[in-house]
Protein backbone atom coordinates (compact mmCIF):
# COMPACT_ATOMS: atom_id res chain seq x y z
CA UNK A 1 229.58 -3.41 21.42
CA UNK A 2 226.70 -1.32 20.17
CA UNK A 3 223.92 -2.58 18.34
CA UNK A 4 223.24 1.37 17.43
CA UNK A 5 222.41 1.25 13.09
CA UNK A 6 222.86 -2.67 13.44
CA UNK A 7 219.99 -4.34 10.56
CA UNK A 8 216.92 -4.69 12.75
CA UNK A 9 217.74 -2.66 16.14
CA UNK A 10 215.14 -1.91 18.28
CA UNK A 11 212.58 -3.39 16.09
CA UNK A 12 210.31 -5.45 18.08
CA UNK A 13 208.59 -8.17 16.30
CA UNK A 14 204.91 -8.89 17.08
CA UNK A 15 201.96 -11.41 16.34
CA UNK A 16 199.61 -9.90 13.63
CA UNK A 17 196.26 -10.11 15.35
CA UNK A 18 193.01 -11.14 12.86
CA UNK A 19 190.52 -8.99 12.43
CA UNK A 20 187.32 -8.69 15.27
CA UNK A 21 184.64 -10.13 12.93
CA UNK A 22 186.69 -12.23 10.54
CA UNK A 23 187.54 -11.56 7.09
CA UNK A 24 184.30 -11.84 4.73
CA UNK A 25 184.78 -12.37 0.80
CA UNK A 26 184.18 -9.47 -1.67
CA UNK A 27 181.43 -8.52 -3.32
CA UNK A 28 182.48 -10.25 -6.87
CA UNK A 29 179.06 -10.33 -8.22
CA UNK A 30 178.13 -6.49 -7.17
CA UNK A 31 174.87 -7.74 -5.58
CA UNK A 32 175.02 -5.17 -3.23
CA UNK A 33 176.44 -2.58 -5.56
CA UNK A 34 173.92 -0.17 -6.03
CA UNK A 35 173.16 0.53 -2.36
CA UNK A 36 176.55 0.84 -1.64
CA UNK A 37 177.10 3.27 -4.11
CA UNK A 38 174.00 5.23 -3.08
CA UNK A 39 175.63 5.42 0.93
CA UNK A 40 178.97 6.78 -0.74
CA UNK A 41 176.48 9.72 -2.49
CA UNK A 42 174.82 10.11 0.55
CA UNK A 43 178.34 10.45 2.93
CA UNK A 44 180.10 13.08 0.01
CA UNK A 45 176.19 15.13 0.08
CA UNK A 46 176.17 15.02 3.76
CA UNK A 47 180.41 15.74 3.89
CA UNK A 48 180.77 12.84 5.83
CA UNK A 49 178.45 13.60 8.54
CA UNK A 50 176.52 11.50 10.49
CA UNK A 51 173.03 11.58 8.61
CA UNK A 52 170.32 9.53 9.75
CA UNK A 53 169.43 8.75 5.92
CA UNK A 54 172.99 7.66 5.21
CA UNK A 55 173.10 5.14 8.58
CA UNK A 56 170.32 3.53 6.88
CA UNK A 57 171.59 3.23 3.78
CA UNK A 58 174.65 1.98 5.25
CA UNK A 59 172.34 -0.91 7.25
CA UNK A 60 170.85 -1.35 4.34
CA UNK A 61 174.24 -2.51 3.03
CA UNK A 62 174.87 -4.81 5.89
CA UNK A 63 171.63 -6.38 5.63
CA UNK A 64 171.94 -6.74 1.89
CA UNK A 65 175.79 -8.41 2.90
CA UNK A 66 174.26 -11.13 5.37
CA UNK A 67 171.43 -12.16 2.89
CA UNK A 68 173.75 -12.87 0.22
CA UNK A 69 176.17 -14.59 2.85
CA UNK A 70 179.26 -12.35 2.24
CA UNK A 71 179.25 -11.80 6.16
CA UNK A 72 177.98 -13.35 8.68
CA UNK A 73 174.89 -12.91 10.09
CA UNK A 74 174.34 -10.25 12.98
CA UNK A 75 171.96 -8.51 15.24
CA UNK A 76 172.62 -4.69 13.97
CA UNK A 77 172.56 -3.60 17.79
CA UNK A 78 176.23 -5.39 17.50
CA UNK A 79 176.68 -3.69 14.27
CA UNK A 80 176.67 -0.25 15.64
CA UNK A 81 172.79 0.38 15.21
CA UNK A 82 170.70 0.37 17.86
CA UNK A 83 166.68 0.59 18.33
CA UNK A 84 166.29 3.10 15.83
CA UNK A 85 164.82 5.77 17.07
CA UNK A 86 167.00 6.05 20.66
CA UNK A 87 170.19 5.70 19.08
CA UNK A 88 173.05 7.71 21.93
CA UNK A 89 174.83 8.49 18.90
CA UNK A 90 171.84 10.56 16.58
CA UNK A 91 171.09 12.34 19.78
CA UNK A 92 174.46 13.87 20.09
CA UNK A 93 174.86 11.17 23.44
CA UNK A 94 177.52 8.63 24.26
CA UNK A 95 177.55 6.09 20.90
CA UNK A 96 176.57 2.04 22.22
CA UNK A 97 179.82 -0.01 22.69
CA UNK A 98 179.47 -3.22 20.02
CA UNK A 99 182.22 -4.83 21.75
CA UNK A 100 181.54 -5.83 25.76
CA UNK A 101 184.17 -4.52 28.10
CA UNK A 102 185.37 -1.57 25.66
C-alpha cells in the first residue's frame, strides 16, 4: 500500500535543539530600555547598515544586559566585537567567528 496523503507522510520528526547561549529572561523592569531604543534609532537612521556608532550602542546594550544579570556574563570578543579599532568586519574584511570551528 501507499502511504502517499497518509496523516504525517514523509514528515520527519526531529529533536528541537536549545539555543547557543541559553535563554536569558526579559527585560521586565526596562533597565536597559533607553539604550536599546536609541540602537533601534540608530539602525532605521543608518537603514540597517553597519555603523560603527550603532555597534556601540548595541555593546552598550550587552554590557548594560550582563550588569543587570539578564545574560550572562561575556568577553565581547565572543559577542561579535572585537579590539575595537581592528575589527575584520568595519574594515570591509572577513567578520571574527564567535563560535570555534565555524
Amino acid at each position: 500500500m501507499s502511504t502517499f496523503g497518509a496523516p504525517g507522510a514523509g514528515i520527519k520528526i526531529t529533536k528541537p535543539i536549545p539555543p547557543e547561549r541559553g535563554s536569558f529572561p526579559l527585560d521586565h523592569d526596562a533597565e536597559c530600555q533607553p539604550i536599546m531604543k536609541k540602537y533601534l534609532a540608530c539602525l532605521k537612521t543608518v537603514k540597517g547598515m553597519n555603523s560603527p556608532e550603532c555597534r556601540e550602542l548595541s555593546k552598550g546594550y550587552l554590557q548594560c544586559r550582563m550588569e543587570r544579570n539578564l545574560m550572562a556574563p561575556d568577553s565581547m570578543k565572543n559577542l561579535g566585537f572585537g579590539n575595537g579599532e581592528g575589527d575584520a568586519a568595519e574594515k570591509g574584511g572577513e567578520p571574527e567567528r564567535a563560535i570555534a570551528g565555524k
